[in-house]
PDB file of N, CA and C in Angstrom:
ATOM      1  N   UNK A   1     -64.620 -68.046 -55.736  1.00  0.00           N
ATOM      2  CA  UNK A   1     -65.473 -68.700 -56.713  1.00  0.00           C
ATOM      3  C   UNK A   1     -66.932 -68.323 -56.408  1.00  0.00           C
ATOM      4  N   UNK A   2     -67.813 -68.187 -57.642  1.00  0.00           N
ATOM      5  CA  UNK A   2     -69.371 -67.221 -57.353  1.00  0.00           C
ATOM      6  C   UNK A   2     -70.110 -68.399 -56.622  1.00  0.00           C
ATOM      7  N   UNK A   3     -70.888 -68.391 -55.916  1.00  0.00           N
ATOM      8  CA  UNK A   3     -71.403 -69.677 -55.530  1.00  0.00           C
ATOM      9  C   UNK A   3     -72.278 -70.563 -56.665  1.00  0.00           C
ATOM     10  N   UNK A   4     -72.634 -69.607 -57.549  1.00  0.00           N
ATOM     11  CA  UNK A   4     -73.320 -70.388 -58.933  1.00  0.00           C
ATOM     12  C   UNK A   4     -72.335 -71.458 -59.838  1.00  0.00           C
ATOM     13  N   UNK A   5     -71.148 -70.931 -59.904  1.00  0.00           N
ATOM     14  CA  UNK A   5     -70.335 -71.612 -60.417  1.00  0.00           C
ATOM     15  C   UNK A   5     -69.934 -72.964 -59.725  1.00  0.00           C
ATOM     16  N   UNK A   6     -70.164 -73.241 -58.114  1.00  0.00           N
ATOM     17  CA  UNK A   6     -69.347 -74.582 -57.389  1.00  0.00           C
ATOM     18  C   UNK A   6     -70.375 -75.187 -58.245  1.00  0.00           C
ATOM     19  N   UNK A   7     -72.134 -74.721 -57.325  1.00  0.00           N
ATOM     20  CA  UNK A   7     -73.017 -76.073 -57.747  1.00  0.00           C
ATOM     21  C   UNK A   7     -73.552 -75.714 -59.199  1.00  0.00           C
ATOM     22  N   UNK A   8     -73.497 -76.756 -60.025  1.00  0.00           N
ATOM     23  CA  UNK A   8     -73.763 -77.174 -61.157  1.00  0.00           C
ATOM     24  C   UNK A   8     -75.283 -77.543 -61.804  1.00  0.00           C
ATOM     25  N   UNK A   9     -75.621 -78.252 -61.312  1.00  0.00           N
ATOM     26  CA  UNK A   9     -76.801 -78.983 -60.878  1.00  0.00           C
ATOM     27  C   UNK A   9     -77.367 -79.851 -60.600  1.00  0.00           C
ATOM     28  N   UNK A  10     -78.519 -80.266 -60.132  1.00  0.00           N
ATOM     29  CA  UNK A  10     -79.032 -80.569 -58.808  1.00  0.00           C
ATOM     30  C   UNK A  10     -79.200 -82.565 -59.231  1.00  0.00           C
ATOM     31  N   UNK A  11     -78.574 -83.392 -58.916  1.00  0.00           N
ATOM     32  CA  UNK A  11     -78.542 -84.873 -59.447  1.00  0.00           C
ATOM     33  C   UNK A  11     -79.760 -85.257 -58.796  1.00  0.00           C
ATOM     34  N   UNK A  12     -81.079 -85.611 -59.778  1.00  0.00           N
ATOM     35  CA  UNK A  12     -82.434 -86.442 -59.763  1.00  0.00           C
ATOM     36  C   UNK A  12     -81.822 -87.934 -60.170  1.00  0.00           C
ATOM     37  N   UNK A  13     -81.858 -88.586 -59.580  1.00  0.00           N
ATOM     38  CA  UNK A  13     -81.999 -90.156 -59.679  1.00  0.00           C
ATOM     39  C   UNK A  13     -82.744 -90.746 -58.231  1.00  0.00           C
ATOM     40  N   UNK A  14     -83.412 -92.220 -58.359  1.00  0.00           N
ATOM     41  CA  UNK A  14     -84.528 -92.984 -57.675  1.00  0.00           C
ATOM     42  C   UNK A  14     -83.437 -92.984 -56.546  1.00  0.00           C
ATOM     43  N   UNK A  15     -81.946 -92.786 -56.228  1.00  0.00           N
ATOM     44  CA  UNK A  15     -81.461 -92.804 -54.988  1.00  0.00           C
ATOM     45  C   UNK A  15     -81.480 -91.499 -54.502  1.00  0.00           C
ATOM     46  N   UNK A  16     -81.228 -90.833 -55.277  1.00  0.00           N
ATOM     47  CA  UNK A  16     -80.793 -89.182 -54.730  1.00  0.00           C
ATOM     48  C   UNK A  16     -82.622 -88.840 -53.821  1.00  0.00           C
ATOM     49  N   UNK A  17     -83.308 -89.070 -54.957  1.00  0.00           N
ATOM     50  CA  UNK A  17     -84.742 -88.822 -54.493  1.00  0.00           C
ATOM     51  C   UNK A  17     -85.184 -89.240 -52.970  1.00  0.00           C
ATOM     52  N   UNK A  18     -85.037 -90.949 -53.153  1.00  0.00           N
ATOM     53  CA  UNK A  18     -84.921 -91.430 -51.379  1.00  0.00           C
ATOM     54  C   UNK A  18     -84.268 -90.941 -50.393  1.00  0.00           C
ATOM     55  N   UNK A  19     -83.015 -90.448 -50.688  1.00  0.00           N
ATOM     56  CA  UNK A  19     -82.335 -89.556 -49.579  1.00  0.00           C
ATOM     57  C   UNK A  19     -82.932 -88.423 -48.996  1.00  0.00           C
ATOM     58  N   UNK A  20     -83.758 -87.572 -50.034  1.00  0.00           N
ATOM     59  CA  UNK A  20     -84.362 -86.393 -49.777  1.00  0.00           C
ATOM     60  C   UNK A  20     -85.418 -87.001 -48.547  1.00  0.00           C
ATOM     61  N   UNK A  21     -85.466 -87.973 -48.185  1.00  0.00           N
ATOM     62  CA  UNK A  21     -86.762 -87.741 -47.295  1.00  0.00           C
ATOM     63  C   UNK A  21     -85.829 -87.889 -45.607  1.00  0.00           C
ATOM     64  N   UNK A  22     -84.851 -88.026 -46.029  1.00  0.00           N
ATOM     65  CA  UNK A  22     -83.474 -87.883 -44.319  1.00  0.00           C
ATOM     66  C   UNK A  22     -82.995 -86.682 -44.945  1.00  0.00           C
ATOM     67  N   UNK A  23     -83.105 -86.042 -45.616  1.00  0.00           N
ATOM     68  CA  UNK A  23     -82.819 -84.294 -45.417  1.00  0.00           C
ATOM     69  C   UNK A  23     -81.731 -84.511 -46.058  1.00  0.00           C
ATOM     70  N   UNK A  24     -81.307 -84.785 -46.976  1.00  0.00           N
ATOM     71  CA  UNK A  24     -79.474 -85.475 -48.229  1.00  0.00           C
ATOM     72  C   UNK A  24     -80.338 -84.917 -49.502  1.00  0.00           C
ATOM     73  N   UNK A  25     -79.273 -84.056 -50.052  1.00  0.00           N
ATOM     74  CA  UNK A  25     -79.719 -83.510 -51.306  1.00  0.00           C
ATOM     75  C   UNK A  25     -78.593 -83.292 -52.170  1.00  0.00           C
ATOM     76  N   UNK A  26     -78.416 -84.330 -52.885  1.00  0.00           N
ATOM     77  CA  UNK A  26     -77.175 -84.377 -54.410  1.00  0.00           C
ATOM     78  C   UNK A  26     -77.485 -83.532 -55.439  1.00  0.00           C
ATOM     79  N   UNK A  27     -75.861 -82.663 -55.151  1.00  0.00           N
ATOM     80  CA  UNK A  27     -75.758 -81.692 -56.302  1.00  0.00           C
ATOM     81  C   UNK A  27     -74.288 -82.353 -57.354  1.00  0.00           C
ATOM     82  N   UNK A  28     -74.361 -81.928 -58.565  1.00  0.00           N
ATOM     83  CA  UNK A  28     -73.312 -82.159 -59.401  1.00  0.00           C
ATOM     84  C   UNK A  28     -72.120 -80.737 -59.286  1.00  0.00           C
ATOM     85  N   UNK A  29     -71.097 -80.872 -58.638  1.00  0.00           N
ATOM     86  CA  UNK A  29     -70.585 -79.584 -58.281  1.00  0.00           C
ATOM     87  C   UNK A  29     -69.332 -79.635 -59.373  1.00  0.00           C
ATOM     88  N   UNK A  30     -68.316 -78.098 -59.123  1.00  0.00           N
ATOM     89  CA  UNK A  30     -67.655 -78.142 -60.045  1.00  0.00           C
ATOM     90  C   UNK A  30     -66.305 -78.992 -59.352  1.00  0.00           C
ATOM     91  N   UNK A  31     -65.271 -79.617 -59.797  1.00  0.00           N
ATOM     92  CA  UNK A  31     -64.398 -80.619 -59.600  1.00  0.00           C
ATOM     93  C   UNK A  31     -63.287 -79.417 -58.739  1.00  0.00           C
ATOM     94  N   UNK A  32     -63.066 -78.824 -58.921  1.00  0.00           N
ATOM     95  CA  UNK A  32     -62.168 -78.238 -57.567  1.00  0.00           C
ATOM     96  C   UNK A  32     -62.918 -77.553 -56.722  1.00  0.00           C
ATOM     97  N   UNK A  33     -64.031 -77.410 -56.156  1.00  0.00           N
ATOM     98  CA  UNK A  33     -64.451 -76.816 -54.864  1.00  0.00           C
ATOM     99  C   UNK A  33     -64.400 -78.016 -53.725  1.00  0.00           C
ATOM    100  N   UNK A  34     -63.831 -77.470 -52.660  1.00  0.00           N
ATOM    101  CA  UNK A  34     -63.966 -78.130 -51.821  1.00  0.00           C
ATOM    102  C   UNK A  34     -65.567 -77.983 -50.751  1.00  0.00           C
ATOM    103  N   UNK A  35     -65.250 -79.190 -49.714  1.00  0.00           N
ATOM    104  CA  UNK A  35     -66.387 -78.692 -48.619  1.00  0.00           C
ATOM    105  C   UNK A  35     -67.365 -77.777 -48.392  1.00  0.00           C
ATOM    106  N   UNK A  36     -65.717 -77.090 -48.347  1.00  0.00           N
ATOM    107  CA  UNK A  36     -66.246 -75.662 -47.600  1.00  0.00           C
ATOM    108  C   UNK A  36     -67.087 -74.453 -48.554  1.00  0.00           C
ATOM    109  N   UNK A  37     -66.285 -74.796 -49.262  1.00  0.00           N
ATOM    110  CA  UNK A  37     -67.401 -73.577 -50.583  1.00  0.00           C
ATOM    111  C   UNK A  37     -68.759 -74.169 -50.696  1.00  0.00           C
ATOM    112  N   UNK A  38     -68.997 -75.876 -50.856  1.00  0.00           N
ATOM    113  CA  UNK A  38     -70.116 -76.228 -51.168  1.00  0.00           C
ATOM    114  C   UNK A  38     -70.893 -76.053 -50.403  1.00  0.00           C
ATOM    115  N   UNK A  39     -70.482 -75.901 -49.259  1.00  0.00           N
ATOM    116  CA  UNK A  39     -71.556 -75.536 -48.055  1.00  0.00           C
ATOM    117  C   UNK A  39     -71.948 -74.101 -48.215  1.00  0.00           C
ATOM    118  N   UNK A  40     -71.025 -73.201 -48.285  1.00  0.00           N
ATOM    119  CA  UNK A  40     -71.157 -72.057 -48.186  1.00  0.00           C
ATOM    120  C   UNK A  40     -72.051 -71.522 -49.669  1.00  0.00           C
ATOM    121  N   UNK A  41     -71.879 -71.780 -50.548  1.00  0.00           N
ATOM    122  CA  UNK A  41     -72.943 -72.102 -51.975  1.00  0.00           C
ATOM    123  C   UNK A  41     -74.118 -72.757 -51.630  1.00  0.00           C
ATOM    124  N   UNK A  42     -74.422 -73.691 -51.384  1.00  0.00           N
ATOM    125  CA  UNK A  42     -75.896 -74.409 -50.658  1.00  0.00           C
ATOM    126  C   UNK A  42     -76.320 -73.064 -49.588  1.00  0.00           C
ATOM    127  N   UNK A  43     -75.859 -72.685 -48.499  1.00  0.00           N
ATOM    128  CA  UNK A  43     -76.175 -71.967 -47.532  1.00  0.00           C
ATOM    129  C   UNK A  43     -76.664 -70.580 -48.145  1.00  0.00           C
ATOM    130  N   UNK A  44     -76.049 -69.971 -49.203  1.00  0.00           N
ATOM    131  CA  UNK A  44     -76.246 -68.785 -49.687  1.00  0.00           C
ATOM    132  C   UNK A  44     -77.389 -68.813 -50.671  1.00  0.00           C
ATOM    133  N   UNK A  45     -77.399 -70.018 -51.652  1.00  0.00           N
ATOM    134  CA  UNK A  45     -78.369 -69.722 -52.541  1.00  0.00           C
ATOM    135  C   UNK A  45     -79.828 -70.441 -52.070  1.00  0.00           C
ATOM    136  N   UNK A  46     -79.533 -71.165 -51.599  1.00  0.00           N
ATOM    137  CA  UNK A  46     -81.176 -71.798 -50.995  1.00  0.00           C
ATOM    138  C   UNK A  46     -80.867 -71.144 -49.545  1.00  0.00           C
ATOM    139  N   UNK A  47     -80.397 -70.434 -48.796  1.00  0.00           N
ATOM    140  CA  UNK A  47     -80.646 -69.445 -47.231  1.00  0.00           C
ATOM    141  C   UNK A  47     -81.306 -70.890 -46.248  1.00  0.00           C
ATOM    142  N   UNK A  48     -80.657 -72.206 -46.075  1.00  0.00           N
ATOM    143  CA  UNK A  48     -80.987 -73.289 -45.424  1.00  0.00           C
ATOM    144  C   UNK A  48     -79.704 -73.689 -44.634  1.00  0.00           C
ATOM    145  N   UNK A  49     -79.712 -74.033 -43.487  1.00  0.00           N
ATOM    146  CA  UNK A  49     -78.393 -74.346 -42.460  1.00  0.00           C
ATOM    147  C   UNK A  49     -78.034 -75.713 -43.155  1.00  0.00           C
ATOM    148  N   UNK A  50     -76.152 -75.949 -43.598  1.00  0.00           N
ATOM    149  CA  UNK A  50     -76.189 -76.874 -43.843  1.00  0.00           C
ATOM    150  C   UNK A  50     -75.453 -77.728 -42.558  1.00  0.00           C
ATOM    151  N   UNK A  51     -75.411 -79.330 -42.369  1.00  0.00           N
ATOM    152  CA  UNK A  51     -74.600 -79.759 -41.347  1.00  0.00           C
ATOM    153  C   UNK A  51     -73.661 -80.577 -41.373  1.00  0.00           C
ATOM    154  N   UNK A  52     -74.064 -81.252 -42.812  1.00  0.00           N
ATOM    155  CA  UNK A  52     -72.744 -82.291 -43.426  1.00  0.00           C
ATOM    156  C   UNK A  52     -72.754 -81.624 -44.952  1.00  0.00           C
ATOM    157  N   UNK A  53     -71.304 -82.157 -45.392  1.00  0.00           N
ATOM    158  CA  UNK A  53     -71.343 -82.218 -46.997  1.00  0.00           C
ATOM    159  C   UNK A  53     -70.384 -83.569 -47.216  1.00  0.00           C
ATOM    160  N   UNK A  54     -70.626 -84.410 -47.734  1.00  0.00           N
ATOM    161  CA  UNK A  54     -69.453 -85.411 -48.075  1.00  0.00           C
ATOM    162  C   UNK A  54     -69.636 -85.392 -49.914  1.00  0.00           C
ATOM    163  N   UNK A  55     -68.583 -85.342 -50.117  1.00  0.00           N
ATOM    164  CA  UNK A  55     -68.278 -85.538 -51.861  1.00  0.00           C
ATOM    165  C   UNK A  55     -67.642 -87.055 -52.022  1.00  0.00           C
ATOM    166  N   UNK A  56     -67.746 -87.215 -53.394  1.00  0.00           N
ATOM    167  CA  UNK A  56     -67.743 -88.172 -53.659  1.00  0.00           C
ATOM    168  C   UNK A  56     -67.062 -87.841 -55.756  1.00  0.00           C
ATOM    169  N   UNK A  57     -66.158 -88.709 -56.315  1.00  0.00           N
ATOM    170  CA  UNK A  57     -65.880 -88.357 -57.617  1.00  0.00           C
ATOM    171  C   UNK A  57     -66.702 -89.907 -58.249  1.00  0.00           C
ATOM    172  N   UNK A  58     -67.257 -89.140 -59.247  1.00  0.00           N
ATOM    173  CA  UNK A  58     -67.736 -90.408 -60.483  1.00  0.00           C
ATOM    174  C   UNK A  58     -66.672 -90.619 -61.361  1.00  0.00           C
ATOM    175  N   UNK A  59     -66.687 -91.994 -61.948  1.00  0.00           N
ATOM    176  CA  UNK A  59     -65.501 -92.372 -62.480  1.00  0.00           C
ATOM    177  C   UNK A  59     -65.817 -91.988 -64.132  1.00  0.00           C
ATOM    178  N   UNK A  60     -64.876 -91.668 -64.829  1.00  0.00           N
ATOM    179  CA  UNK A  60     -65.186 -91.725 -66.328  1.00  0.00           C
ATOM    180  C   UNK A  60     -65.452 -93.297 -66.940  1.00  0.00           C
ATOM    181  N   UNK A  61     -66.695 -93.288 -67.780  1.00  0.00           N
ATOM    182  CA  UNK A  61     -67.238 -94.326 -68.099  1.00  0.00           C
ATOM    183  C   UNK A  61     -67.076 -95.026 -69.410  1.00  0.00           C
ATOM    184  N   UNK A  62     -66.393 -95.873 -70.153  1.00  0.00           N
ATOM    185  CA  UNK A  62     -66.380 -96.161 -71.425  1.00  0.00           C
ATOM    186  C   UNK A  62     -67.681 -96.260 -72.496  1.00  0.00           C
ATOM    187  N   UNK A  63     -67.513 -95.228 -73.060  1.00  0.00           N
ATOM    188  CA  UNK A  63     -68.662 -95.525 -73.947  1.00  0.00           C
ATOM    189  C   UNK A  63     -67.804 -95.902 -75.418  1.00  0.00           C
ATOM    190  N   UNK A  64     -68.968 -96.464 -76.033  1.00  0.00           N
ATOM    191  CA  UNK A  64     -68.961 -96.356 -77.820  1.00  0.00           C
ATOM    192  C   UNK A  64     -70.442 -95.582 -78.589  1.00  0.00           C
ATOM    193  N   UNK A  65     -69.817 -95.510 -79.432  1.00  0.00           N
ATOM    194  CA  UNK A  65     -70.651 -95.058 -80.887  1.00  0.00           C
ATOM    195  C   UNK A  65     -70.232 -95.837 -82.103  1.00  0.00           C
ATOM    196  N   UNK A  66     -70.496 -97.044 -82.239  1.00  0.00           N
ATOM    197  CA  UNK A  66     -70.302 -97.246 -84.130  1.00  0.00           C
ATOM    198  C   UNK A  66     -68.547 -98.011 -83.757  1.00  0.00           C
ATOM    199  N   UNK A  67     -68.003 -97.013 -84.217  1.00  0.00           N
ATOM    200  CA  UNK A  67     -66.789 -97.909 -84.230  1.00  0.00           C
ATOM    201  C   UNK A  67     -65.891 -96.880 -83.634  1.00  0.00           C
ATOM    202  N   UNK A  68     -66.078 -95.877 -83.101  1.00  0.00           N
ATOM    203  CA  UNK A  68     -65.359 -94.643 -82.659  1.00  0.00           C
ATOM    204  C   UNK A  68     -65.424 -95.054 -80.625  1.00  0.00           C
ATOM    205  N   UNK A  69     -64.560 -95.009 -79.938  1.00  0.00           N
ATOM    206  CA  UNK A  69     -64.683 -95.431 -78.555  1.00  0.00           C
ATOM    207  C   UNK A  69     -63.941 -94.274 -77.992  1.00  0.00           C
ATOM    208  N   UNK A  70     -64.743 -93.957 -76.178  1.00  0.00           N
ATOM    209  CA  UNK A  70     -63.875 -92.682 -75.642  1.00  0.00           C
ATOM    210  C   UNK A  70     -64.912 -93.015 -74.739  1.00  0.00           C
ATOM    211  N   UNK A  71     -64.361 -92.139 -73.638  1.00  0.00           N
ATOM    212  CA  UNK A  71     -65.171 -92.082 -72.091  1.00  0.00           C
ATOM    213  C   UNK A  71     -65.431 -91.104 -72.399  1.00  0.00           C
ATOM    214  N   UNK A  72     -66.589 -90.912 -70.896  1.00  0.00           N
ATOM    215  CA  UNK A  72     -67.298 -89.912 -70.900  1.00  0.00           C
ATOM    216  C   UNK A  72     -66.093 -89.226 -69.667  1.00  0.00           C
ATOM    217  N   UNK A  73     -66.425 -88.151 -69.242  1.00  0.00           N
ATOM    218  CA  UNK A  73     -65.573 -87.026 -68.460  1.00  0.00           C
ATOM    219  C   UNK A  73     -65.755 -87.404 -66.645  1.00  0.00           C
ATOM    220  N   UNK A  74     -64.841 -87.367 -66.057  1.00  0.00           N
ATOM    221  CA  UNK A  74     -65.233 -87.702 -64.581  1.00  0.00           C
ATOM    222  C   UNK A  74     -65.560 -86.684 -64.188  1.00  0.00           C
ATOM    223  N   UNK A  75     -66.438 -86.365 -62.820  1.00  0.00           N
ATOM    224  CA  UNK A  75     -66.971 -85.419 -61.859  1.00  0.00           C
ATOM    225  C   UNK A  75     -66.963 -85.723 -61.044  1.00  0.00           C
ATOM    226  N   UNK A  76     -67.473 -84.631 -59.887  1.00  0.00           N
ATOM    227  CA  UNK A  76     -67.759 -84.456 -58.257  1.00  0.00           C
ATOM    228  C   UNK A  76     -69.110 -84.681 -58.251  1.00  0.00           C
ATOM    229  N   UNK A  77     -69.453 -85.170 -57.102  1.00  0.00           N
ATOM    230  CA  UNK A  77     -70.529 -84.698 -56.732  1.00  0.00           C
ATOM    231  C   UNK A  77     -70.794 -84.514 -55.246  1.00  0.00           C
ATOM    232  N   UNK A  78     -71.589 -83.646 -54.798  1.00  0.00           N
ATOM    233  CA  UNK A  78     -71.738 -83.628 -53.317  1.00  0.00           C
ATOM    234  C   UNK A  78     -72.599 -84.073 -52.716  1.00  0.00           C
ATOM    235  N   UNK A  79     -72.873 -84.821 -51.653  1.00  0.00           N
ATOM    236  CA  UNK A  79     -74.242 -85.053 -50.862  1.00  0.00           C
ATOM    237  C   UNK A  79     -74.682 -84.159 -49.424  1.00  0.00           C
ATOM    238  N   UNK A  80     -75.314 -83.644 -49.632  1.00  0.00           N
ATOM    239  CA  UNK A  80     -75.605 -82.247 -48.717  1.00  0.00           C
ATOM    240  C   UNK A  80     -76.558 -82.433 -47.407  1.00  0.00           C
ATOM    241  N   UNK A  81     -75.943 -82.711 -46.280  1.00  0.00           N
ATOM    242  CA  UNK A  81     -77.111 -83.286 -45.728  1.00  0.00           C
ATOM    243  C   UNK A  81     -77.870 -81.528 -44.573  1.00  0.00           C
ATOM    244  N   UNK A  82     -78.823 -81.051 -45.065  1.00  0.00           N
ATOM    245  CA  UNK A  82     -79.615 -80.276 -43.955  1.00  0.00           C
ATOM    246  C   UNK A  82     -79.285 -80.164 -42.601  1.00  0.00           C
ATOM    247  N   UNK A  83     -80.021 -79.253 -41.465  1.00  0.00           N
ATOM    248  CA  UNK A  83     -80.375 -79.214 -40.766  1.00  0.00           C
ATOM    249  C   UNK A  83     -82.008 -79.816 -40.771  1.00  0.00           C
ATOM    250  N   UNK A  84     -82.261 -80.193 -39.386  1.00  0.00           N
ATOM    251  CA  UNK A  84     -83.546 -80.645 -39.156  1.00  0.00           C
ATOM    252  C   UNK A  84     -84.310 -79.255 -39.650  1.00  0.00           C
ATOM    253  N   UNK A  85     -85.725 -79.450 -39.788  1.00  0.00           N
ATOM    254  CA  UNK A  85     -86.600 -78.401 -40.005  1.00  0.00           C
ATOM    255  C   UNK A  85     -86.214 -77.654 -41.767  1.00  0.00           C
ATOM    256  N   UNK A  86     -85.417 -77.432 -42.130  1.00  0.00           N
ATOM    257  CA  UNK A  86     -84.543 -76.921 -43.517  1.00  0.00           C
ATOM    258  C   UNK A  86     -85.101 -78.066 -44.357  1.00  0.00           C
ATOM    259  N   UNK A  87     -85.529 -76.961 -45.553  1.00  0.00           N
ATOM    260  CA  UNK A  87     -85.703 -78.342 -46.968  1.00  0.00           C
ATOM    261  C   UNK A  87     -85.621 -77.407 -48.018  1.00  0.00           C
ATOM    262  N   UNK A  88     -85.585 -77.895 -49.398  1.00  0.00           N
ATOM    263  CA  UNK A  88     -84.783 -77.133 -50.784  1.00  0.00           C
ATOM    264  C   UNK A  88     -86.212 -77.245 -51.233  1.00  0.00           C
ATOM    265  N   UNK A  89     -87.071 -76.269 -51.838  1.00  0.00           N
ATOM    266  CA  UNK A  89     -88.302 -75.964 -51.933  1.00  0.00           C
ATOM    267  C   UNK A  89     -88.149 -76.230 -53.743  1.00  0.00           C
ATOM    268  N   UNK A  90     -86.984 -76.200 -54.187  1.00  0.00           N
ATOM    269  CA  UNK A  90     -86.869 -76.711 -55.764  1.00  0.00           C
ATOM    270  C   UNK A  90     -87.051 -78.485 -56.005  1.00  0.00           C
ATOM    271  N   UNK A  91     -86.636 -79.424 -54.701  1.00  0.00           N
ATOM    272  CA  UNK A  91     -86.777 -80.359 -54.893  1.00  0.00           C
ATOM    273  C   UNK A  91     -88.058 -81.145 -54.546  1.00  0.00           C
ATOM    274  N   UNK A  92     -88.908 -80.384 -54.128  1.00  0.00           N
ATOM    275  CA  UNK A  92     -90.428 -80.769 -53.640  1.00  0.00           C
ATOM    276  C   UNK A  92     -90.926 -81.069 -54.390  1.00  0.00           C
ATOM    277  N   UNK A  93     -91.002 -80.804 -55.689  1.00  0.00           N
ATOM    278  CA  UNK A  93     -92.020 -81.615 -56.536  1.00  0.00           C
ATOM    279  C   UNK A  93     -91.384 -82.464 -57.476  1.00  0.00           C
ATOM    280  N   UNK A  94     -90.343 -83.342 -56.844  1.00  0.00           N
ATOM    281  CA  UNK A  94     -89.961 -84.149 -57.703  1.00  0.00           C
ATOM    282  C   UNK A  94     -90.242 -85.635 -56.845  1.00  0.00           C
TER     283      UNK A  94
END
């Protein structure tokens, strides 16, 4: 699998953000990569040592519109935690 294809992209929310300052950086990945690719995808495209990855699945969510009802789609996501000194130079100005 290309490494562009695991990670998806990069999850901004007021938690994901706080993590970034202990070196944890949430990506939306694709639903069958494991661990090991996600590391190896983080490691290749940002060239940063990784030292944890723990995933995690979001649940599909009930929505409506009007009178029509359906969930939204479940996903992965990963939490990527760095090496000391290592940081993702795309998430700095957020």
């Amino acid at each position: 699998m290309n490494p562009y294809d695991v990670l998806l992209r990069p999850v901004i929310t007021e938690a994901s953000t706080d993590a970034m300052a202990l070196n944890k950086y949430t990506f939306e990945v694709d639903p069958r990569a494991n661990k090991v690719q996600i590391r190896q995808a983080v490691e290749e495209i940002f060239k940063v040592r990784v030292t944890k990855v723990n995933t995690l699945w979001t649940p599909a969510k009930p929505k409506r519109r009007g009178t029509s009802r359906g969930y939204t789609s479940r996903g992965k996501k990963a939490i990527v935690t760095l090496a000391p000194g290592d940081s993702i130079e795309f998430f700095e100005g957020v």
